[in-house]
Protein backbone atom coordinates (compact mmCIF):
# COMPACT_ATOMS: atom_id res chain seq x y z
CA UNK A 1 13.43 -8.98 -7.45
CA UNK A 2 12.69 -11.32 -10.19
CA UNK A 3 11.18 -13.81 -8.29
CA UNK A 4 8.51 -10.51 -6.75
CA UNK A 5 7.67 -9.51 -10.42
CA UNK A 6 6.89 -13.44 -11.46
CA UNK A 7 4.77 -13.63 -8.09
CA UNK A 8 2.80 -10.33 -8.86
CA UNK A 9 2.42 -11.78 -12.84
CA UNK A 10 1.15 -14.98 -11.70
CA UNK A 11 -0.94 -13.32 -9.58
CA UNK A 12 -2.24 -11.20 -12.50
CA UNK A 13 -3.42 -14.53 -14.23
CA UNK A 14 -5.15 -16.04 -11.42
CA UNK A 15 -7.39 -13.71 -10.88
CA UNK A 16 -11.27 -15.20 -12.30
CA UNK A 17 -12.64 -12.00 -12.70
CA UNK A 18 -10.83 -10.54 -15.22
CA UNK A 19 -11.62 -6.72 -15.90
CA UNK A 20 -10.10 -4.31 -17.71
CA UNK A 21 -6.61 -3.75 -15.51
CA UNK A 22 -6.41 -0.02 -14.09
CA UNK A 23 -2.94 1.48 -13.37
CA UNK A 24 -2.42 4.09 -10.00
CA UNK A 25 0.75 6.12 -9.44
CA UNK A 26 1.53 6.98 -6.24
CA UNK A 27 4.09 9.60 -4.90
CA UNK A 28 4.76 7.77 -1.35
CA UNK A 29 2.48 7.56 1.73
CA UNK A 30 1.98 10.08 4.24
CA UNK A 31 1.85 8.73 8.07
CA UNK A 32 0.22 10.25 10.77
CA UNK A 33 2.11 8.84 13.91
CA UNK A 34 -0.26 8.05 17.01
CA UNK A 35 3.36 9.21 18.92
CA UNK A 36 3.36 12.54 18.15
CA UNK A 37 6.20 13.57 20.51
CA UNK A 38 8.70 11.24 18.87
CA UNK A 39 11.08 12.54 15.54
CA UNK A 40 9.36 10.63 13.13
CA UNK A 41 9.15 11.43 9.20
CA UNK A 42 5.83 11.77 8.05
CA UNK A 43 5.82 12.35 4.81
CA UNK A 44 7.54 9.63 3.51
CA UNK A 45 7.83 10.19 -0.17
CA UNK A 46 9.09 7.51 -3.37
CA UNK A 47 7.13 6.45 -6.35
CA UNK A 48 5.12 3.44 -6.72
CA UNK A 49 2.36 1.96 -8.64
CA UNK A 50 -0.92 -0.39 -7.56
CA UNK A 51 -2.31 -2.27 -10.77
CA UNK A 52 -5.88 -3.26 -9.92
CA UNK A 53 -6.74 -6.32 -11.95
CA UNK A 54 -10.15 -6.41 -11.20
CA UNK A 55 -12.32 -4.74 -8.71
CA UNK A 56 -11.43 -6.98 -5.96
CA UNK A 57 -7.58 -7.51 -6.49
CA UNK A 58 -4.79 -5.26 -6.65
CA UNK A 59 -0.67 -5.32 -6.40
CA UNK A 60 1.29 -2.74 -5.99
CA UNK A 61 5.21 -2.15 -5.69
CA UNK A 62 7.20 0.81 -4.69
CA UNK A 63 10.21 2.32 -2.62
CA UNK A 64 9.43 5.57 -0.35
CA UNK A 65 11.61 7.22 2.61
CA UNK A 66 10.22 5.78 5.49
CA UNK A 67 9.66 7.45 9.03
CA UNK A 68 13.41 6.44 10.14
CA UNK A 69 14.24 8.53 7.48
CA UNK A 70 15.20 5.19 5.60
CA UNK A 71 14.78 4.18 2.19
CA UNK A 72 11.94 1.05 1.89
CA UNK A 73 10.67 -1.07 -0.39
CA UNK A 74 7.39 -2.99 -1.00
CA UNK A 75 5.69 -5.41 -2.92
CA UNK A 76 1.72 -5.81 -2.01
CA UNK A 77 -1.66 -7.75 -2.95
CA UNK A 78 -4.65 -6.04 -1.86
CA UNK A 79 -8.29 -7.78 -1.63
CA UNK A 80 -11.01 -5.49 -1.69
CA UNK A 81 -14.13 -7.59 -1.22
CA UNK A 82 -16.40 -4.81 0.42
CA UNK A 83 -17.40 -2.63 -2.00
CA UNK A 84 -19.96 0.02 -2.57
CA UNK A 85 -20.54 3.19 -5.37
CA UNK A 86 -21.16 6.75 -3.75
CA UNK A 87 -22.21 9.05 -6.36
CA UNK A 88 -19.68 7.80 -8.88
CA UNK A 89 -16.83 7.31 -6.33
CA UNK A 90 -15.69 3.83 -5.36
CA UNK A 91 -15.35 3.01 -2.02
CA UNK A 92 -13.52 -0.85 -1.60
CA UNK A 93 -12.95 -2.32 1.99
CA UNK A 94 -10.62 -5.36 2.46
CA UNK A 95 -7.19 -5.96 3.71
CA UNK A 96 -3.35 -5.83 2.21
CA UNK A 97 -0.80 -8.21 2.42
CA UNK A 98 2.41 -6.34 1.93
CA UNK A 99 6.04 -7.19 2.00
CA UNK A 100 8.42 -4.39 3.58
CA UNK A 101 11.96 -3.63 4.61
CA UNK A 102 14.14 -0.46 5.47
CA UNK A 103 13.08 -0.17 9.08
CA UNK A 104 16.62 -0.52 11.27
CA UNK A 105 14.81 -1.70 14.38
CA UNK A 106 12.26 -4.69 12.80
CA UNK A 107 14.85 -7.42 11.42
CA UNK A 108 18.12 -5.17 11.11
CA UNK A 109 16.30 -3.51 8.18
CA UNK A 110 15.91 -6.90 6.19
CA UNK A 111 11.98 -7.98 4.85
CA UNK A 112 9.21 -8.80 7.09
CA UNK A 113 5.30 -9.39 5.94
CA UNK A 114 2.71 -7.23 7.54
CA UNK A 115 -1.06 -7.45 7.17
CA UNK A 116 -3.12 -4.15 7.40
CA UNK A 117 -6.76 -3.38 6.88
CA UNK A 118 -7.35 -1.47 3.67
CA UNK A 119 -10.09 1.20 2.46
CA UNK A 120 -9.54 2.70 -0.77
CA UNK A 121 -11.76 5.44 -2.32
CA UNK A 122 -11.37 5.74 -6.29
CA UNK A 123 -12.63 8.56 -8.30
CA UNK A 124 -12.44 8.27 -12.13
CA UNK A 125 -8.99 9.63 -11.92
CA UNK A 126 -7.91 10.70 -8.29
CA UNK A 127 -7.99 8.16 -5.43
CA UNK A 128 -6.38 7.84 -1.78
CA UNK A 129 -5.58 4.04 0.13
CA UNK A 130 -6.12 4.28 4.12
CA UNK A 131 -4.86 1.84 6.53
CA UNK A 132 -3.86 1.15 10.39
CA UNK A 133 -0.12 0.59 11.04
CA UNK A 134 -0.09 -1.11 14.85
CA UNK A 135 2.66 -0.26 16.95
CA UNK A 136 4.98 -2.85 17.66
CA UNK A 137 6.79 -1.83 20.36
CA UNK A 138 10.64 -0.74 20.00
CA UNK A 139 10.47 -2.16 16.13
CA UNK A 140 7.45 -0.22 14.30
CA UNK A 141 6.03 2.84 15.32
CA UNK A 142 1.70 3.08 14.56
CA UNK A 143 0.55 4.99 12.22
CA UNK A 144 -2.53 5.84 9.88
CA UNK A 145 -1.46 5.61 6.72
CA UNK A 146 -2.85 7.81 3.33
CA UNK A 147 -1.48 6.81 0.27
CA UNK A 148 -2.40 9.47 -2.24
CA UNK A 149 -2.93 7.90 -6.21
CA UNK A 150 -3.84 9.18 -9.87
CA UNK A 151 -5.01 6.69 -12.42
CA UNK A 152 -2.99 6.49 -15.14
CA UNK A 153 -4.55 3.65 -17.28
């Protein structure tokens, strides 16, 4: 875990476009399963938090129960180079590069890395992260994924 937190500092420091940092709390993600007939957990709840360094770059950590009813944990950089303003609401498109583990039939539960595209729509204090989850077959089940957030910072 130390080694994550130096990675996600160092990755604070790098960034060239320095802005004022924002901090996002998140209560978990909520999946919407493309299978719909299997027993999959949807709302898979556990805090986390997304720092956004500068308009472009974001991390984010956080544990949640995933849909194998299973506890996770993540570690994330997101680059948002896309971005546009819709009557003050900020609409970023880019991809995330996440680290994940928890799910029994992808490694035995143990870490994997998983790329995912990545819109996220900021208000001034509410915002929500959207992404595609592929199925890969008898490990990870597809899902869209809505990560609910409130700005804290």
């Amino acid at each position: 875990m130390r080694v994550v937190v130096a990675l996600l500092c160092t990755a604070c420091f790098a960034v060239d476009a320095w802005a004022e940092p924002q901090v996002w709390l998140t209560p978990g993600i909520y999946s919407l399963h493309f299978d719909r007939d299997k027993d999959l957990r949807d709302d898979n709840i556990g805090p986390g938090v997304e720092l956004v360094m500068a308009p472009e770059h974001a991390v984010s950590a956080g544990t949640f129960i995933n849909s194998n009813r299973e506890r996770s944990r993540y570690v994330a950089y997101a680059w948002r180079p896309l971005r546009w303003e819709l009557r003050g609401i900020d609409v970023a498109l880019g991809a995330v590069a996440g680290a994940f583990d928890g799910y029994p039939n992808y490694r035995d539960g143990g870490w994997f890395v998983a790329p995912l595209p990545l819109l996220a729509i900021e208000g001034r204090r509410l915002g929500v992260n959207l992404s595609v989850i592929p199925t890969i077959r008898d490990r990870l089940d597809g899902a869209i994924a809505i990560q609910l957030k409130l700005r804290v910072w």
